[in-house]
Protein backbone atom coordinates (compact mmCIF):
# COMPACT_ATOMS: atom_id res chain seq x y z
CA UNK A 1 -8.79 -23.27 62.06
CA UNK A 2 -6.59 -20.81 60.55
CA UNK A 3 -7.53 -16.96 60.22
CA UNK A 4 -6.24 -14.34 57.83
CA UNK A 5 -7.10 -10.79 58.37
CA UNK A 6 -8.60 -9.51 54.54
CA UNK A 7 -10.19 -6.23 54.96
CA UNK A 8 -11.47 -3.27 57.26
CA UNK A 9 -14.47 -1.61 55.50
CA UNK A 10 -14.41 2.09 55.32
CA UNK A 11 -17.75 3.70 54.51
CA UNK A 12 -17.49 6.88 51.93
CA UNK A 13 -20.44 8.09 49.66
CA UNK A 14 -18.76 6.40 46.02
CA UNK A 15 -16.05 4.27 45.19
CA UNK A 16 -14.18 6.08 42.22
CA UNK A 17 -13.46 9.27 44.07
CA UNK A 18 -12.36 7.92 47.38
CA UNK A 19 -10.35 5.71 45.22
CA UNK A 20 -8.59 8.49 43.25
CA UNK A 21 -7.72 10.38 46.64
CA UNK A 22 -6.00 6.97 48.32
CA UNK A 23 -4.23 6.44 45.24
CA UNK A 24 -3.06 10.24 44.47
CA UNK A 25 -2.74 11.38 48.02
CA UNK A 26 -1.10 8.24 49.50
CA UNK A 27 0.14 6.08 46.61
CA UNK A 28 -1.98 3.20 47.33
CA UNK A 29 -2.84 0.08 44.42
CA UNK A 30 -6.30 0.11 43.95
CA UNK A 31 -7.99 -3.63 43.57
CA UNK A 32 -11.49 -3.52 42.44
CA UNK A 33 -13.07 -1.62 39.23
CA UNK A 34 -13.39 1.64 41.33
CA UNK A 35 -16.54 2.12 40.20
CA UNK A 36 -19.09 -0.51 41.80
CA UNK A 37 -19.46 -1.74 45.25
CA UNK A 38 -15.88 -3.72 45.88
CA UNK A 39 -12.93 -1.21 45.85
CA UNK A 40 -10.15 -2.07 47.74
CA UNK A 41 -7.19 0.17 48.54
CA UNK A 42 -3.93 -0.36 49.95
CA UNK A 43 -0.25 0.44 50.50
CA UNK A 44 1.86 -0.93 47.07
CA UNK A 45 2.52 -4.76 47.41
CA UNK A 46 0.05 -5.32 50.25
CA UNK A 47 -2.99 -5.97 47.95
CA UNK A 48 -2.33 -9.68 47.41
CA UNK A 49 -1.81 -12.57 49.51
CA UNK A 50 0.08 -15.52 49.29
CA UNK A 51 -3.34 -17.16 47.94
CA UNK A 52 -4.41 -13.77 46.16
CA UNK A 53 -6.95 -12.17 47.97
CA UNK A 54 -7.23 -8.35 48.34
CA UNK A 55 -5.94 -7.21 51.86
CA UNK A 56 -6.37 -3.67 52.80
CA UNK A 57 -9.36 -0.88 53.31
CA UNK A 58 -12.67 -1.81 51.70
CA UNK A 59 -14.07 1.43 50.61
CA UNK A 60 -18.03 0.76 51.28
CA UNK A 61 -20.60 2.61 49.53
CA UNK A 62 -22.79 3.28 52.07
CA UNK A 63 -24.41 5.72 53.91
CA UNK A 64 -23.41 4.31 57.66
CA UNK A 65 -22.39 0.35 58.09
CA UNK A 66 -25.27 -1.83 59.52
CA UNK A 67 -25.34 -2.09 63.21
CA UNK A 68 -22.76 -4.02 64.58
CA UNK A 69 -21.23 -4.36 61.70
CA UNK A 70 -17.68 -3.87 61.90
CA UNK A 71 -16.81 -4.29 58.61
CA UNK A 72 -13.61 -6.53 58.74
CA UNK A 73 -13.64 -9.51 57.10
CA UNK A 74 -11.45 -12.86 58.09
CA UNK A 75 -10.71 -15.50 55.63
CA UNK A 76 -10.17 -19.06 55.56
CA UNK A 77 -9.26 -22.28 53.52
CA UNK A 78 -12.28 -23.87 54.44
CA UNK A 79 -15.16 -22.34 55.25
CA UNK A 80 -17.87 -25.20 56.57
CA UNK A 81 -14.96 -26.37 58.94
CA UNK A 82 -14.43 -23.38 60.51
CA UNK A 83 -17.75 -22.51 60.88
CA UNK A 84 -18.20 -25.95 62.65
CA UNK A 85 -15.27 -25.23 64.75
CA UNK A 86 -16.10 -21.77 65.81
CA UNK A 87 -19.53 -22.99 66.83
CA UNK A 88 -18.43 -26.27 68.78
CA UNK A 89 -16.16 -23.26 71.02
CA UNK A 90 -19.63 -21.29 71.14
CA UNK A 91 -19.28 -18.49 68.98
CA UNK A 92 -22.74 -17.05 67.43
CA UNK A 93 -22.91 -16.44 63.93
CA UNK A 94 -25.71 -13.81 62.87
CA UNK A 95 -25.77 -15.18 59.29
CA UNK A 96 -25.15 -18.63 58.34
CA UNK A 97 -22.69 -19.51 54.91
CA UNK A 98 -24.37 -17.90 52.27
CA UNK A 99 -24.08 -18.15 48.59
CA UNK A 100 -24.40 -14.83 46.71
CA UNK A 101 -23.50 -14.54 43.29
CA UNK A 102 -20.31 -12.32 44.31
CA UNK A 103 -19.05 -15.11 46.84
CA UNK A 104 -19.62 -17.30 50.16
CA UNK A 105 -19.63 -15.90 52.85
CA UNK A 106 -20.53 -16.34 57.10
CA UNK A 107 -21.18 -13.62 59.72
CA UNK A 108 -20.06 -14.75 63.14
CA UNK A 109 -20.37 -11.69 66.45
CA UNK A 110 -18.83 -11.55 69.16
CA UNK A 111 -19.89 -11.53 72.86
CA UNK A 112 -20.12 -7.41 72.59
CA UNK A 113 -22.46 -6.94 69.59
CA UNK A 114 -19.80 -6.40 67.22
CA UNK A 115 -19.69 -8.71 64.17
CA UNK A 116 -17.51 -10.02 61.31
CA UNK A 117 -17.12 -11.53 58.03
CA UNK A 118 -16.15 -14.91 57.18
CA UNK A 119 -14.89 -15.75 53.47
CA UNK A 120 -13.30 -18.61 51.89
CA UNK A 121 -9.49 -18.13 50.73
């Protein structure tokens, strides 16, 4: 089981003006359409990973994250194998590999309340 570190979620009110101010204010790339749900920002050549996912600060439209939710989001090459091996070691996952129309994705917490993401590469 291999983990790479994607995103940290960030809540703010919209996507397009956070978006601007990261970009203008900072000089960060900004992945996403700016306008929906998914905006990513980050630093200039840190948006893409070797296997070209988005890495950097998810800009959440939201009001307040869920409880517990910290908003960071692991990935990994295979997704039903590491949620096998994470539970064989005991780990709890709050929401089992789901298929949205956006992407797969698992939601594993750990022993303090606080929970993650879990998305194939």
């Amino acid at each position: 089981m291999e983990l790479d570190l994607a995103t940290v979620a960030v809540v703010v009110p919209h996507g397009k003006e956070p978006a601007k101010w990261y970009k203008e204010k900072l000089g960060f790339e900004i992945s996403g359409d700016a306008e929906g749900h998914w905006v990513v920002v980050a630093p200039k050549g840190s948006t893409k990973g070797p296997q070209g996912p988005w890495r950097g600060i998810h800009l959440c439209e939201a009001e307040e994250l869920e409880p517990g939710n910290t908003g960071i989001l692991f990935l990994t090459a295979d997704i039903k194998a590491t949620v096998k091996e994470m539970k064989a070691k005991g780990v709890r996952f709050t929401r089992e590999i789901t298929k949205e129309p956006w992407g797969t994705y698992a939601m594993f917490a750990d022993p303090y309340g606080n929970e993650f993401w879990l998305m194939p590469k």
